[in-house]
N, C-alpha and C. Protein backbone atom coordinates (compact mmCIF):
# COMPACT_ATOMS: atom_id res chain seq x y z
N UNK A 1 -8.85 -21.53 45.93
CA UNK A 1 -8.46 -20.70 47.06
C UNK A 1 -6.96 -20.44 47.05
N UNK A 2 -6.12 -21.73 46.38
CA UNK A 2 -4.29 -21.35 46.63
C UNK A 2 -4.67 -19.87 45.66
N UNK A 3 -5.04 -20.27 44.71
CA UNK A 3 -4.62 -19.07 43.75
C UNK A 3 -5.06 -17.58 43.95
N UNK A 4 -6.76 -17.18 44.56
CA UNK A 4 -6.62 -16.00 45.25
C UNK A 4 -5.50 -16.04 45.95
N UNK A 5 -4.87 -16.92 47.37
CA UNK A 5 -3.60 -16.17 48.18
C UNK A 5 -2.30 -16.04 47.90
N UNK A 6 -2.25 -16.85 46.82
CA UNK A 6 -0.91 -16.35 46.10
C UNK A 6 -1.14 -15.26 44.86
N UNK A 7 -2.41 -14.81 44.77
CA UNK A 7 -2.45 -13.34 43.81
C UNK A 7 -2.27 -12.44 44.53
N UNK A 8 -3.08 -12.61 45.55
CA UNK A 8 -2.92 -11.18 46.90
C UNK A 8 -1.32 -11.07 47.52
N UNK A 9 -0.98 -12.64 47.54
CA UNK A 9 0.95 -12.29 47.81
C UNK A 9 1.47 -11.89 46.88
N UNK A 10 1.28 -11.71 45.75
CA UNK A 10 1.42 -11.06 44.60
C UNK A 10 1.65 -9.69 44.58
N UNK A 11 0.34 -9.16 45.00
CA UNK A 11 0.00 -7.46 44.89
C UNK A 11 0.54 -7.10 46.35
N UNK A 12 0.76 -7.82 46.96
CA UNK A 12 1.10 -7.23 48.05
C UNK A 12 2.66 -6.84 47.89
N UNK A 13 3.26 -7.67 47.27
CA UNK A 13 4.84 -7.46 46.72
C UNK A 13 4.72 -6.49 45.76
N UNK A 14 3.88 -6.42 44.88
CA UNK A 14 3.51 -5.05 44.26
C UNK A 14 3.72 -3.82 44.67
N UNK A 15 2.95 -3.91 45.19
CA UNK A 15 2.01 -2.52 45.81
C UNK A 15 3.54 -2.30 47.01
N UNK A 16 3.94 -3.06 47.76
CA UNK A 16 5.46 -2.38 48.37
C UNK A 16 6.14 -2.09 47.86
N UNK A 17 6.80 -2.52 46.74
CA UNK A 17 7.34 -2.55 46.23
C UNK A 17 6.88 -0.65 45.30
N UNK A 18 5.83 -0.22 44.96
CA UNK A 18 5.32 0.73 44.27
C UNK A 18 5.39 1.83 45.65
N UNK A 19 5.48 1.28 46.75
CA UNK A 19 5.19 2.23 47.73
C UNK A 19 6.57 2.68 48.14
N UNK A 20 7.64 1.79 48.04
CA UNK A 20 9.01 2.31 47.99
C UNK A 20 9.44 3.07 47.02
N UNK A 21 9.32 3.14 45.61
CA UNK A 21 9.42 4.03 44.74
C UNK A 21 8.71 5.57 45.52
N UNK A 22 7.40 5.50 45.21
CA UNK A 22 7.14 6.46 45.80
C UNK A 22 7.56 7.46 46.88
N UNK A 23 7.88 6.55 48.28
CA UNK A 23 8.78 7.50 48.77
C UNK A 23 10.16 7.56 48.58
N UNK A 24 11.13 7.17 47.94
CA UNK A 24 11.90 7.65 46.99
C UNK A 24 11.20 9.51 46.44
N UNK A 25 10.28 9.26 45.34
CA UNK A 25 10.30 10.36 45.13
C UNK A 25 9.91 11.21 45.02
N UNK A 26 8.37 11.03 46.19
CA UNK A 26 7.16 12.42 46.10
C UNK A 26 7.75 13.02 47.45
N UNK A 27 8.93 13.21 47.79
CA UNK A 27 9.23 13.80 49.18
C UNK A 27 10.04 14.83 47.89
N UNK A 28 11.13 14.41 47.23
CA UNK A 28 11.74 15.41 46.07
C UNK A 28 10.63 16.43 45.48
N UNK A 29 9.69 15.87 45.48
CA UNK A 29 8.58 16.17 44.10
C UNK A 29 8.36 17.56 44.71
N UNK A 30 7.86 17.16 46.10
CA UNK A 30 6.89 17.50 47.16
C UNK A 30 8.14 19.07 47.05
N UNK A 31 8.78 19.00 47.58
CA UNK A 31 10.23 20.27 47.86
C UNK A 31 10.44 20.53 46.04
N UNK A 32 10.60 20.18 45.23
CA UNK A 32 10.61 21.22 44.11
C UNK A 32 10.11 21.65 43.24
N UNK A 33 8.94 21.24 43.49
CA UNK A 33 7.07 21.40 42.50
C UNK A 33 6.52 21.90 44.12
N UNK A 34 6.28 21.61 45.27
CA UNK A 34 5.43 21.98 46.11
C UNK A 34 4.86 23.33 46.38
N UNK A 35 5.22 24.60 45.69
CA UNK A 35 5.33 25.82 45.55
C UNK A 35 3.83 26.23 44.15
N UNK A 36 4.64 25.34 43.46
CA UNK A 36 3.59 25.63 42.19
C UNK A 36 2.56 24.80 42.28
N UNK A 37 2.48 23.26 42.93
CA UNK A 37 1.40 22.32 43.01
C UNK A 37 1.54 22.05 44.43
N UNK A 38 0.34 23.01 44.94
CA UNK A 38 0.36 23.07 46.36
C UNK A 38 -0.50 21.61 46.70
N UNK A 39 -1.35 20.94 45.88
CA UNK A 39 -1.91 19.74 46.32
C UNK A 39 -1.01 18.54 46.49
N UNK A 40 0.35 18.72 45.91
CA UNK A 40 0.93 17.56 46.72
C UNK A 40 1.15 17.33 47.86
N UNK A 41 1.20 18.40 48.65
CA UNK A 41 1.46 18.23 50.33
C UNK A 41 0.00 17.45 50.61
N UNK A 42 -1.05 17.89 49.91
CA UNK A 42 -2.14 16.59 50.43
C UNK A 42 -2.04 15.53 49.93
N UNK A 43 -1.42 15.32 48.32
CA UNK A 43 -1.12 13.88 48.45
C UNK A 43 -0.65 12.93 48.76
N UNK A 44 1.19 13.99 49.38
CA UNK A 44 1.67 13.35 50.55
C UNK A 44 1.48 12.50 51.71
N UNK A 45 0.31 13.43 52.00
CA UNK A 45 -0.63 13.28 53.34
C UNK A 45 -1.37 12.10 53.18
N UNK A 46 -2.39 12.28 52.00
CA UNK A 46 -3.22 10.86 51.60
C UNK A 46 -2.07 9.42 51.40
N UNK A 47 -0.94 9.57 50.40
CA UNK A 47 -0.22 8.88 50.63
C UNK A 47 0.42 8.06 51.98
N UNK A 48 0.63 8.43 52.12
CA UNK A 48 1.09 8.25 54.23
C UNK A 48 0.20 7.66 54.86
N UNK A 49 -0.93 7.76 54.72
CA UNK A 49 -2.26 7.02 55.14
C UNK A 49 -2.74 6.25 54.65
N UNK A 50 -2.71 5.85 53.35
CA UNK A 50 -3.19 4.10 52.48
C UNK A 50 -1.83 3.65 52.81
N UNK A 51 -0.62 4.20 52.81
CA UNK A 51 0.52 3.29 52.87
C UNK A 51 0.16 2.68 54.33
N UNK A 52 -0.39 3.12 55.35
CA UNK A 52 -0.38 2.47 56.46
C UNK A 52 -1.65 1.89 57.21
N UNK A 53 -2.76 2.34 56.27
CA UNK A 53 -4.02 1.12 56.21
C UNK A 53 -3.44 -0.19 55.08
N UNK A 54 -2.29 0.01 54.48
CA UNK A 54 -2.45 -1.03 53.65
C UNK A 54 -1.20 -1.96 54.56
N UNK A 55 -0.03 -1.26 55.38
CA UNK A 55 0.61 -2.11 55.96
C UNK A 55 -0.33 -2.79 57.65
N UNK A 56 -1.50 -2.27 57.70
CA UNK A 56 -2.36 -2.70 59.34
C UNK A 56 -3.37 -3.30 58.52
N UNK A 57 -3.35 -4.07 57.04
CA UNK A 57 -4.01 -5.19 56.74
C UNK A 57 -5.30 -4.67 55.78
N UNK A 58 -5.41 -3.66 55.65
CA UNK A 58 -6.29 -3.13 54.35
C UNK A 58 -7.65 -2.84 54.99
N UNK A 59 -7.89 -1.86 55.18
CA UNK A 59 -9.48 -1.50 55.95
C UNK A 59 -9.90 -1.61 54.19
N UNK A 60 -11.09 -2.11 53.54
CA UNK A 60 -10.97 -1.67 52.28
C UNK A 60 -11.74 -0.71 51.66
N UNK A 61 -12.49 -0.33 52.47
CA UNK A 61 -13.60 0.88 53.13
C UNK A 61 -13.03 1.91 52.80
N UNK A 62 -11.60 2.09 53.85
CA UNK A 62 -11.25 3.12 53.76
C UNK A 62 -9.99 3.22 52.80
N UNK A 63 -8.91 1.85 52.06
CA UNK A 63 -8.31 2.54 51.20
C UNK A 63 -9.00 2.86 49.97
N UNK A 64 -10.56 2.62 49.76
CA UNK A 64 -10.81 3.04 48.50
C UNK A 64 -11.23 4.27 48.79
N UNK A 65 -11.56 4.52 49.99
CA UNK A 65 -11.74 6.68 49.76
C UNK A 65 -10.66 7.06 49.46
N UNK A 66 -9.63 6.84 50.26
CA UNK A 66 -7.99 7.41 49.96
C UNK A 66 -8.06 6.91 48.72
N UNK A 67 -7.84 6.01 47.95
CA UNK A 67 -7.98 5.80 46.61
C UNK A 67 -8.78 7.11 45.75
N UNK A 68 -9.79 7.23 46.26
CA UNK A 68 -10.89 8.16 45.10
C UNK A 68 -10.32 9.69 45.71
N UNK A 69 -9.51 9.82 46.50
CA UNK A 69 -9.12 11.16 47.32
C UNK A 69 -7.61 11.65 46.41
N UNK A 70 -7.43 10.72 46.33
CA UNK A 70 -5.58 10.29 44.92
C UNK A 70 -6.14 11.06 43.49
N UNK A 71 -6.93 10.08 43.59
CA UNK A 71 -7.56 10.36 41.82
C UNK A 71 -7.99 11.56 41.97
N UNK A 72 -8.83 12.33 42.76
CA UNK A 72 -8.89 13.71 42.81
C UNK A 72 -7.83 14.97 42.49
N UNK A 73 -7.27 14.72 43.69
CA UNK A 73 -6.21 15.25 43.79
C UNK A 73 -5.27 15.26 42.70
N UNK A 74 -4.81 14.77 42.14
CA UNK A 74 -4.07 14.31 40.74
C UNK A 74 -4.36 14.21 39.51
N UNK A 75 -5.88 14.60 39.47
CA UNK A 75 -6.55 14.57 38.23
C UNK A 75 -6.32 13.01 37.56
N UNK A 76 -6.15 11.97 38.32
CA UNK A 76 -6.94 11.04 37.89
C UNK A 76 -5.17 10.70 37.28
N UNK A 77 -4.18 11.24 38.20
CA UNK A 77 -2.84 10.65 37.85
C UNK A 77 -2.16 11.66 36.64
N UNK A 78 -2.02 12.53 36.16
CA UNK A 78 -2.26 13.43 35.00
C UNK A 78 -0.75 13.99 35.27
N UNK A 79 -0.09 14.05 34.78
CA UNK A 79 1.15 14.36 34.50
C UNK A 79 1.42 16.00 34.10
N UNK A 80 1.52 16.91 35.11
CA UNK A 80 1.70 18.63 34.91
C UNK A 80 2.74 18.48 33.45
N UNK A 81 2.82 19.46 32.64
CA UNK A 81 3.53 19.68 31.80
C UNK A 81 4.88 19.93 32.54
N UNK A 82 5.20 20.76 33.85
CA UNK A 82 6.29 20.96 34.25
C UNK A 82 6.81 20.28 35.07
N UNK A 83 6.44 18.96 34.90
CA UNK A 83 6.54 17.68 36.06
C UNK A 83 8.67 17.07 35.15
N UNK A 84 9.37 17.09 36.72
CA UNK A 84 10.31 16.56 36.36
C UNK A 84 10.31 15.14 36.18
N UNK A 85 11.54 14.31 35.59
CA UNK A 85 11.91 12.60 35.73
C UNK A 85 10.89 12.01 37.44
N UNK A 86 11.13 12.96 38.28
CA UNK A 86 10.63 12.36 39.69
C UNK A 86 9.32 12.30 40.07
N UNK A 87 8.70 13.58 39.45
CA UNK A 87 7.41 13.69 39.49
C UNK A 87 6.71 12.76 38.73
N UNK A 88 6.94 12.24 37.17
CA UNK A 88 6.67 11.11 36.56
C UNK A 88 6.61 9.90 37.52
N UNK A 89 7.54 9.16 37.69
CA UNK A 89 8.12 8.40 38.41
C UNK A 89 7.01 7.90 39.74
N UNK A 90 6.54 9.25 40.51
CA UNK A 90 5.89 9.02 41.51
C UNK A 90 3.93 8.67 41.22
N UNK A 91 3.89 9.59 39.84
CA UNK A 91 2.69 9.77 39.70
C UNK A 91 2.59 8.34 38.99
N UNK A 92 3.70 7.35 38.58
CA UNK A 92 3.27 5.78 38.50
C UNK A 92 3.43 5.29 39.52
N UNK A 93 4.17 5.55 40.43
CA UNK A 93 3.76 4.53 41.12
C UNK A 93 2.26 4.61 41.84
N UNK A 94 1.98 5.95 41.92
CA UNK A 94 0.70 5.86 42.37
C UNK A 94 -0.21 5.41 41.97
N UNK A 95 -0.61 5.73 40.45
CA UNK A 95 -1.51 4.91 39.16
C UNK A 95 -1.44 3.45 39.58
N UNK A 96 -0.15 2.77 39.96
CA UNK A 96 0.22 1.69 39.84
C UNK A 96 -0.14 0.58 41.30
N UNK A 97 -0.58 1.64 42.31
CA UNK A 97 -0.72 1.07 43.47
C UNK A 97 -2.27 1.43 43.33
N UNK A 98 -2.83 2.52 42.78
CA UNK A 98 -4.38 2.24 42.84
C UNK A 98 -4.56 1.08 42.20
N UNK A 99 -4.08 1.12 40.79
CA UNK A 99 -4.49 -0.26 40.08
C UNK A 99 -4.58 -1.45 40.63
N UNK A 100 -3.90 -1.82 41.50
CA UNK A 100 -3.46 -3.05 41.96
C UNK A 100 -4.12 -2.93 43.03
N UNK A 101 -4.44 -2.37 43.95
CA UNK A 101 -5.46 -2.23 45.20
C UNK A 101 -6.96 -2.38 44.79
N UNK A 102 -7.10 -1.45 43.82
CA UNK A 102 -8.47 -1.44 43.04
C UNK A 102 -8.80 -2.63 42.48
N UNK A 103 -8.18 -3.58 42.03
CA UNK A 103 -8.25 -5.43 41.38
C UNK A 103 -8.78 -6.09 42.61
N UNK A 104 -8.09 -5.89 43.48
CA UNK A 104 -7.99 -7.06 44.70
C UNK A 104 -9.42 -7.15 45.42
């Protein structure tokens, strides 16, 4: 049992830690790709909402729809050819916070 709650204190330092990157830089992304990839304003949106089922303790119901709603939206994390340093950047941390949500 120590070791599940010190894995989950684990991912939980993770996954904040991935969620601060992120907004760092899908708000940039969002304002200079948002024109040509109009689905980031929904991933924004989806974003904003696992970030705050995951800080009110993890419904897990519902971050795995927002989870499968990400992967949609993003083609499963897929990197546009005209994606800048920021857009990279964000589309790991997102990969990087499903991953780690998706384990637990």
């Amino acid at each position: 049992m120590f070791g599940r709650s010190n894995h989950l204190k684990n991912c939980s330092k993770s996954v904040q830690k991935s969620f601060k990157t992120l907004n760092i830089f899908l708000p940039k992304v969002l304002k200079i790709h948002g024109a040509k990839h109009p689905e980031l304003m929904e991933v924004k949106q989806v974003t904003d909402e696992l970030q705050a089922v995951f800080e009110d303790g993890m419904d897990t119901g519902r971050a795995t729809a927002l989870l499968e709603k990400l992967r949609s939206l993003t083609r499963n994390y897929a990197i546009p050819s005209d994606a800048c340093p920021a857009y990279k950047n964000a589309y790991k941390a997102l990969s990087q916070i499903d991953a780690i949500l998706s384990a637990v």
